[in-house]
C-alpha atoms as a PDB file:
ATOM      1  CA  UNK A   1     152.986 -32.824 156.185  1.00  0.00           C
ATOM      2  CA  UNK A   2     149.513 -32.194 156.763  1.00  0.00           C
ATOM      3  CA  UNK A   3     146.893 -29.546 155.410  1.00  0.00           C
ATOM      4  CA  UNK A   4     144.638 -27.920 157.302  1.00  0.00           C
ATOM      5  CA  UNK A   5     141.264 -26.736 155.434  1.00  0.00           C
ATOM      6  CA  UNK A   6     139.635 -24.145 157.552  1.00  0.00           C
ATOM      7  CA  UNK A   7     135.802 -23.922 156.268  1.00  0.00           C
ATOM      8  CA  UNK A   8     133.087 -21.138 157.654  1.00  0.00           C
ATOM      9  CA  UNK A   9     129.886 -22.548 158.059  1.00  0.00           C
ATOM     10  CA  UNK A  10     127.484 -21.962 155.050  1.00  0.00           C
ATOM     11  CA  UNK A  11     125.012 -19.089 155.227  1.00  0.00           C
ATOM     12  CA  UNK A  12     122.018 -18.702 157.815  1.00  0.00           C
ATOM     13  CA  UNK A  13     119.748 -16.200 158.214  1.00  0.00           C
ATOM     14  CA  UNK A  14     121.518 -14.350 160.802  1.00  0.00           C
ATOM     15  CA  UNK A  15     124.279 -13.991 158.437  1.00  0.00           C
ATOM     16  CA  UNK A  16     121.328 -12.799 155.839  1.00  0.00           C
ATOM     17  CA  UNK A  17     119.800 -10.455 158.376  1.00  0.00           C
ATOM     18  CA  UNK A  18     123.215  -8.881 159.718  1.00  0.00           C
ATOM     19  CA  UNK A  19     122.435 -10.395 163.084  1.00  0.00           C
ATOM     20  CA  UNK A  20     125.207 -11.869 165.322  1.00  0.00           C
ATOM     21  CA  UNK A  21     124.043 -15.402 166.273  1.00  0.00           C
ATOM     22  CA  UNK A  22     127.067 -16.240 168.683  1.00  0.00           C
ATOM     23  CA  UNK A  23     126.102 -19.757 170.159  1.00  0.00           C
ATOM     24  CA  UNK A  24     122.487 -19.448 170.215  1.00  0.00           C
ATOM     25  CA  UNK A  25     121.146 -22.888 169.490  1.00  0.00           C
ATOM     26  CA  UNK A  26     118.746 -23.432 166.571  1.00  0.00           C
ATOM     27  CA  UNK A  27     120.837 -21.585 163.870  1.00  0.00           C
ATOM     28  CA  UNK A  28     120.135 -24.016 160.663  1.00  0.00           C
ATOM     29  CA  UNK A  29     121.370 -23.417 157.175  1.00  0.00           C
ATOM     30  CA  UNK A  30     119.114 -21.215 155.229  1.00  0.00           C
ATOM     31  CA  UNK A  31     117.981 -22.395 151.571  1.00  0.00           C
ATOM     32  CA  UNK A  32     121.024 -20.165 150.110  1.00  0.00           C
ATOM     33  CA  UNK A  33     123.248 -22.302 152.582  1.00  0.00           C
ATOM     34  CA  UNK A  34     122.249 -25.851 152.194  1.00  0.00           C
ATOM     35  CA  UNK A  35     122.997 -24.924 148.068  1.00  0.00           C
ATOM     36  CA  UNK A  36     126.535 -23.476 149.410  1.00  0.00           C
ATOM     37  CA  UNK A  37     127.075 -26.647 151.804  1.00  0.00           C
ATOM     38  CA  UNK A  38     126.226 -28.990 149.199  1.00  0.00           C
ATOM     39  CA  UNK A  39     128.582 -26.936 146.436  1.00  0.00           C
ATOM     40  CA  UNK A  40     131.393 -27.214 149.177  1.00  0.00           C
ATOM     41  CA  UNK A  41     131.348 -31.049 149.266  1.00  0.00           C
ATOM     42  CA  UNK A  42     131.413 -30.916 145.460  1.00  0.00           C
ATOM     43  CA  UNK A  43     134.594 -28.988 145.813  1.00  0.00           C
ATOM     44  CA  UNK A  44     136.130 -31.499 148.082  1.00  0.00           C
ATOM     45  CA  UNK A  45     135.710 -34.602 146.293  1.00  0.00           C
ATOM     46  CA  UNK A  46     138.986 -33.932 144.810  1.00  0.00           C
ATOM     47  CA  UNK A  47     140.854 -33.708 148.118  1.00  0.00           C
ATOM     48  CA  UNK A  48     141.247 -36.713 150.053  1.00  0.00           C
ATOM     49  CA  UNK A  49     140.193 -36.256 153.880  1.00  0.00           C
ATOM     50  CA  UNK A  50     141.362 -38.138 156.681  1.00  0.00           C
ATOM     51  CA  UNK A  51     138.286 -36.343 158.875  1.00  0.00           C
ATOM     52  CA  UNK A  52     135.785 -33.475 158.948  1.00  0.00           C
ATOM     53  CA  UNK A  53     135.883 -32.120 162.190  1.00  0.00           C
ATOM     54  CA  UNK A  54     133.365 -29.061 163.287  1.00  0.00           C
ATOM     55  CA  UNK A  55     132.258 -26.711 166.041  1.00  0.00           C
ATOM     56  CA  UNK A  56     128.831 -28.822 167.600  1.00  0.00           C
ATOM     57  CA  UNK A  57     126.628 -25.514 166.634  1.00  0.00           C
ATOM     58  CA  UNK A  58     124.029 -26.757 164.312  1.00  0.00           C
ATOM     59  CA  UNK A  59     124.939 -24.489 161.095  1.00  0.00           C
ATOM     60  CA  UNK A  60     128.265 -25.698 161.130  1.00  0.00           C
ATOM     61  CA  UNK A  61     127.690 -29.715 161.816  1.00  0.00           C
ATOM     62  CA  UNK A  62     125.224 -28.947 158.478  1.00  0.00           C
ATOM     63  CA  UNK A  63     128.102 -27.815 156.687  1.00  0.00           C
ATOM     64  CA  UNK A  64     130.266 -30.423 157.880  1.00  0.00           C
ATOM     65  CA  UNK A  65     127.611 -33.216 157.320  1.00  0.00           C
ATOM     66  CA  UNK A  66     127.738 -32.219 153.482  1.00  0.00           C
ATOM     67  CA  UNK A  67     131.481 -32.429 153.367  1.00  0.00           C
ATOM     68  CA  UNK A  68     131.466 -35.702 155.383  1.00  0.00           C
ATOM     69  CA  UNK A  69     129.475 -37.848 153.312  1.00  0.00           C
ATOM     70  CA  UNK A  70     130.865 -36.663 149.782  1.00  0.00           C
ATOM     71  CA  UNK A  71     134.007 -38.781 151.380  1.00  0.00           C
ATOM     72  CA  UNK A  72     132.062 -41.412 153.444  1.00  0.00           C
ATOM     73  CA  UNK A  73     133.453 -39.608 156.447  1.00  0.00           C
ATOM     74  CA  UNK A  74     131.576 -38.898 159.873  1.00  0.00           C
ATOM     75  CA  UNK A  75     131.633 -35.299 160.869  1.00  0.00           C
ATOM     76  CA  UNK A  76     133.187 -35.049 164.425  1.00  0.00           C
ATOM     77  CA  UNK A  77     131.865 -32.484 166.917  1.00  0.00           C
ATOM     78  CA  UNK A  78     134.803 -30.257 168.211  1.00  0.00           C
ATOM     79  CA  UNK A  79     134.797 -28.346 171.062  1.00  0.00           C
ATOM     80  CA  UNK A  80     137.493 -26.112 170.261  1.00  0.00           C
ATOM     81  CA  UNK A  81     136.311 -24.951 167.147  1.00  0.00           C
ATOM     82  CA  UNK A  82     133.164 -23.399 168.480  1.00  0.00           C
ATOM     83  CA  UNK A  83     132.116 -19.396 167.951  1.00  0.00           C
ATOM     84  CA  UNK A  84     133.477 -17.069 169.953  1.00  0.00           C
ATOM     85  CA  UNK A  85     131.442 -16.505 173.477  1.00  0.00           C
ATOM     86  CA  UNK A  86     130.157 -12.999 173.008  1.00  0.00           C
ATOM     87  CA  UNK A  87     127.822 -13.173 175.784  1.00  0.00           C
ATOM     88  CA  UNK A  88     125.470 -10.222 176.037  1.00  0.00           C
ATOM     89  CA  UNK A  89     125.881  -9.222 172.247  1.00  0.00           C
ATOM     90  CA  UNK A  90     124.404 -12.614 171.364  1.00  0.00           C
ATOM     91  CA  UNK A  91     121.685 -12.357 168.930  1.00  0.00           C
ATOM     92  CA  UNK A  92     121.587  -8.104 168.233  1.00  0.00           C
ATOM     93  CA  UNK A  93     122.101  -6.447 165.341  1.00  0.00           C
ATOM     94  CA  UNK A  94     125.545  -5.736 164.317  1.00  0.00           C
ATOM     95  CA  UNK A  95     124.598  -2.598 162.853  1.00  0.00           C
ATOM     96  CA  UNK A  96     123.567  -1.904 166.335  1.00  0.00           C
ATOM     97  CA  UNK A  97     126.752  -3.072 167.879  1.00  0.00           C
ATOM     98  CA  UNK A  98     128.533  -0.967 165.814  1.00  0.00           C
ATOM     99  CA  UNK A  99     127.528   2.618 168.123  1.00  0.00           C
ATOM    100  CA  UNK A 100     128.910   0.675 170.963  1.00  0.00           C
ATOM    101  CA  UNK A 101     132.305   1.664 172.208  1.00  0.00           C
ATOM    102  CA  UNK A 102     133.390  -1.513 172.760  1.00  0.00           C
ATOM    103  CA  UNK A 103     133.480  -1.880 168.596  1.00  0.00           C
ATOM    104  CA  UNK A 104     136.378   0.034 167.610  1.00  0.00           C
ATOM    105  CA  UNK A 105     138.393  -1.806 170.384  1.00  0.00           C
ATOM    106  CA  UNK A 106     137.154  -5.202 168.706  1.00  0.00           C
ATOM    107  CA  UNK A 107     138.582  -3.630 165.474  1.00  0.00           C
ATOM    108  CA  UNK A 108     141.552  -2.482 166.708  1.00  0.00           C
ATOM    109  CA  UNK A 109     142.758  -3.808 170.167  1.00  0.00           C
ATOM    110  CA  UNK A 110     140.924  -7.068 170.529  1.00  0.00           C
ATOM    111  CA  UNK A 111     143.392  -8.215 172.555  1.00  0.00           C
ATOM    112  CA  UNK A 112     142.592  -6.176 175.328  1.00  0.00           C
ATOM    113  CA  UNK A 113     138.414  -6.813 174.528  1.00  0.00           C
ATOM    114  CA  UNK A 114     136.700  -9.669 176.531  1.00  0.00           C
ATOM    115  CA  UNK A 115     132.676  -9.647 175.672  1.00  0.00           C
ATOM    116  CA  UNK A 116     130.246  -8.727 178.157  1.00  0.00           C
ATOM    117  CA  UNK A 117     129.448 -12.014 180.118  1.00  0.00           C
ATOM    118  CA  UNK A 118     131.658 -13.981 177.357  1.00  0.00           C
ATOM    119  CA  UNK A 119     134.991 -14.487 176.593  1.00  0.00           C
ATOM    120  CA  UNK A 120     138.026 -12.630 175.275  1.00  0.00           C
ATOM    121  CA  UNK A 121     139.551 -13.195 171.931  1.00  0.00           C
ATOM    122  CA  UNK A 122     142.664 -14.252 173.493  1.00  0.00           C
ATOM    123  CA  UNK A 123     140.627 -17.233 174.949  1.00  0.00           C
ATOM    124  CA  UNK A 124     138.914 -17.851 172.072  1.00  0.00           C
ATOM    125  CA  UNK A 125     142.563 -18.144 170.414  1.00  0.00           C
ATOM    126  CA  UNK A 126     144.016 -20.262 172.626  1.00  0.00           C
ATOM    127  CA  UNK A 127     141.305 -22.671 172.240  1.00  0.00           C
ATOM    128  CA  UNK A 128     140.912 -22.642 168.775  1.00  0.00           C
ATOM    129  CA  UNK A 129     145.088 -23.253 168.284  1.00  0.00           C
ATOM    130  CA  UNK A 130     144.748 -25.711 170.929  1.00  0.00           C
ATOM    131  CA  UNK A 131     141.727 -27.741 169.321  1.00  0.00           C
ATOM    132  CA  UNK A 132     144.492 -27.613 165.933  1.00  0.00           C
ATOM    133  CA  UNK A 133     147.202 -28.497 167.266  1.00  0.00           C
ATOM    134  CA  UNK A 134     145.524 -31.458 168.823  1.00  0.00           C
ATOM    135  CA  UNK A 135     144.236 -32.955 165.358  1.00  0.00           C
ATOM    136  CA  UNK A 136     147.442 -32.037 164.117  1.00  0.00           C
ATOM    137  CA  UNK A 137     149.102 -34.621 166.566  1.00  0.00           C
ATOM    138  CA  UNK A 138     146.691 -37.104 165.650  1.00  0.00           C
ATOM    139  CA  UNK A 139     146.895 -36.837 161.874  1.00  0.00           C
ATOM    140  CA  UNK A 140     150.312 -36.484 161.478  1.00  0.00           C
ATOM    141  CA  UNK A 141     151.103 -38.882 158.106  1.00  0.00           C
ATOM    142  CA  UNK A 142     152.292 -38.195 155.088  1.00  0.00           C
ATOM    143  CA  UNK A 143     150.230 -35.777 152.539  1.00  0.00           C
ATOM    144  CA  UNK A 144     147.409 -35.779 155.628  1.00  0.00           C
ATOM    145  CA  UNK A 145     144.259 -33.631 154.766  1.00  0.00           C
ATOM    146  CA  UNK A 146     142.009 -32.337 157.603  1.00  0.00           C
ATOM    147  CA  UNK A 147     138.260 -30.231 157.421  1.00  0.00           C
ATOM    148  CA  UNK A 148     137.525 -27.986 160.582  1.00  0.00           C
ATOM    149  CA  UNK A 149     134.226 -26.277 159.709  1.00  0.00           C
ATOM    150  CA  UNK A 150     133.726 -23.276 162.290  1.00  0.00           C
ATOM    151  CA  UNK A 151     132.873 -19.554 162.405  1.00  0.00           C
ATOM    152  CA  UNK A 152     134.682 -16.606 161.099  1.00  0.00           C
ATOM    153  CA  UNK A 153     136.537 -15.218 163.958  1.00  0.00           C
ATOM    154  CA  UNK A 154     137.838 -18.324 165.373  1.00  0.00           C
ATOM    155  CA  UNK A 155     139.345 -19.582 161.660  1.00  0.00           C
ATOM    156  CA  UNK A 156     140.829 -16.242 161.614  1.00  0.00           C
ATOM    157  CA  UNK A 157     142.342 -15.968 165.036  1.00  0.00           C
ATOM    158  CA  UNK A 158     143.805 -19.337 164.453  1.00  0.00           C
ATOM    159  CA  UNK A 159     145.365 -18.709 160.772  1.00  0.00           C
ATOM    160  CA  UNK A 160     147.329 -15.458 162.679  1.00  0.00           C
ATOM    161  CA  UNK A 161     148.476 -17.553 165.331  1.00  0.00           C
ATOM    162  CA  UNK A 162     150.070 -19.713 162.850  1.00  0.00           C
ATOM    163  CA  UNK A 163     151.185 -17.258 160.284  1.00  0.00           C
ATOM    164  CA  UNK A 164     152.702 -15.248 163.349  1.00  0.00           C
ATOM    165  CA  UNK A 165     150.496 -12.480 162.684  1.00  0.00           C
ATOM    166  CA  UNK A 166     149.757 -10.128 166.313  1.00  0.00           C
ATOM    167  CA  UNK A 167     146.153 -10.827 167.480  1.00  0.00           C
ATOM    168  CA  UNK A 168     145.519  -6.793 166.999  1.00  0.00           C
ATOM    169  CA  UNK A 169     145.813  -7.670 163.266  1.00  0.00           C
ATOM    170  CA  UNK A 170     143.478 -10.475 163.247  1.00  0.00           C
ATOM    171  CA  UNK A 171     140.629  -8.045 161.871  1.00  0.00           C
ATOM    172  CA  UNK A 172     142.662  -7.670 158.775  1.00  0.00           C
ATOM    173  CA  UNK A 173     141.815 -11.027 157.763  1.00  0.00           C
ATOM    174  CA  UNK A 174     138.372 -11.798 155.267  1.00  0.00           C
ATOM    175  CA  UNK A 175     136.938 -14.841 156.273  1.00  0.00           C
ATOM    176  CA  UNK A 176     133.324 -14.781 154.204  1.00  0.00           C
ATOM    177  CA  UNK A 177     130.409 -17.580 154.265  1.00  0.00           C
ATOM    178  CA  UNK A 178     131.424 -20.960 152.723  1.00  0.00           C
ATOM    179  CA  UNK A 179     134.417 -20.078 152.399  1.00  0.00           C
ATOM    180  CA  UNK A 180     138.270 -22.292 152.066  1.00  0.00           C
ATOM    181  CA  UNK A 181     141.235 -21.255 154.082  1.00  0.00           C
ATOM    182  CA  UNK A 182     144.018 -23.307 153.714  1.00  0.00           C
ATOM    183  CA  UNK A 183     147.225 -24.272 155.726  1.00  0.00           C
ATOM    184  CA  UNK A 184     149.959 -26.737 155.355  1.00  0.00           C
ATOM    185  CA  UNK A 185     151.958 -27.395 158.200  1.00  0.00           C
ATOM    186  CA  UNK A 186     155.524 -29.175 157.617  1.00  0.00           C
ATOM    187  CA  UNK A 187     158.446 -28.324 158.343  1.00  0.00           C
ATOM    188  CA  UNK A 188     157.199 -24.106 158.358  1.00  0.00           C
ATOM    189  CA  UNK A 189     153.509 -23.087 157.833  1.00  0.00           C
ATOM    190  CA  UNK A 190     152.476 -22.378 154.384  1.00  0.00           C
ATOM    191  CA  UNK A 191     149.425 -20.661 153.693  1.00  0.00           C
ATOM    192  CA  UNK A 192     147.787 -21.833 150.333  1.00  0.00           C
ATOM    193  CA  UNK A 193     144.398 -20.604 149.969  1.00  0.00           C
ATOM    194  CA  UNK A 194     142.493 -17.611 152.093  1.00  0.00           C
ATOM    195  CA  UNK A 195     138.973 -16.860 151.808  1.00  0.00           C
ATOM    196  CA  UNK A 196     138.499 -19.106 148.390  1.00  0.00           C
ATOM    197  CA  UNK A 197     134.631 -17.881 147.520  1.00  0.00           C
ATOM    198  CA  UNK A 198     133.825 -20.595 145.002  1.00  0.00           C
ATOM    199  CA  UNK A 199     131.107 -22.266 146.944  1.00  0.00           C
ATOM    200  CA  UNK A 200     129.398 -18.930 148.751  1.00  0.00           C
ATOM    201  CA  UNK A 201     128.694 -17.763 144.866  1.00  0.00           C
ATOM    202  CA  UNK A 202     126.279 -21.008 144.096  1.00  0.00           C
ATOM    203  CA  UNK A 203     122.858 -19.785 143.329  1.00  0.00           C
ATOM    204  CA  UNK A 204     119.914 -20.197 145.556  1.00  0.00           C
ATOM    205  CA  UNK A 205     117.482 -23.081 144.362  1.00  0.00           C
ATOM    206  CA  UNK A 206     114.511 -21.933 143.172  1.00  0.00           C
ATOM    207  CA  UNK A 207     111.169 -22.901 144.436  1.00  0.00           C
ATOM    208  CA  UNK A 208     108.859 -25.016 142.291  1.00  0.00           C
ATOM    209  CA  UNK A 209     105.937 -22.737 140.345  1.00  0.00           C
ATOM    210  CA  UNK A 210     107.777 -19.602 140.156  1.00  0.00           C
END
């Protein structure tokens, strides 16, 4: 039996701004983030981990880092579990994205939606159930907990893979900053927890003097 805790990175100011980062490099943790990152590894002191894994972009190794060392873990770089390639649409607004055609098909039909000079969401799945599957091989023991930090659409394409749900009904899934998705895998899969909030409500620090 083994439990697989799906976390989305921790806020950044792309996610602030309504901006969709993709895989551009240099993405950090905003101050609202770091607060969420460390309240996640506060969280998860009362789950045993085997391993923190994470996509290699840098907002989600910073979430994973905070994880990792509440349980004197490393946090492993994961291929498998990066963002989705959306090539072109890299760094625009989404507000902007949204007058684009191409939108309602990512709503509706993303099976049938590749991104300009990226890849299609049925890529991006099979890589993302692929990287799982993989650590599911390799931490197969008894009451075995796992941590895969990654990025919204990829946690959500896998947990509809696994719960059977059609890719066109991905979208129906809420996925939000910082936030816990939960399966256990045994002899079925069991979801336990979607979208748990807890950490992505922990207050901003505020700056000395004011």
């Amino acid at each position: 039996m083994t439990t697989i805790y799906f976390v989305r990175h921790a806020e950044n100011d792309h996610v602030a701004k309504g901006k969709l980062a993709g895989r551009l490099p240099g993405v950090h943790l905003n101050a609202r983030g770091r607060a969420q990152a460390q309240e996640l590894g506060r969280i998860f002191r009362s789950i045993r981990l085997q391993a923190v894994y994470s996509s290699p972009l840098e907002r989600a190794m910073e979430t994973a880092l905070a994880l990792a060392s509440a349980q004197n873990l490393e946090a492993v770089a994961l291929d498998g579990l990066l963002e989705v390639d959306v090539g072109a649409w890299q760094g625009l607004s989404i507000k902007a994205l949204r007058r684009r055609k191409l939108w309602a098909a990512i709503q509706h039909t993303p099976s049938l939606v590749s991104f300009p000079g990226g890849e299609s969401f049925s890529q991006a799945q099979a890589r993302a159930v692929g990287a799982i599957e993989g650590l599911l091989a390799r931490h197969g023991g008894r009451k075995a907990a796992v941590a895969c930090v990654s990025h919204a659409d990829i946690i959500k394409l896998a947990v509809a893979h696994f719960l059977g749900l059609p890719l066109d009904l991905f979208q129906r899934l809420v996925v939000e900053p910082a936030s816990i998705t939960a399966l256990r895998f045994d002899s079925t899969v069991r979801l336990l927890t979607l979208n748990d909030t807890r950490a992505s409500r922990v207050e901003e620090p505020r700056r000395k003097g004011t």
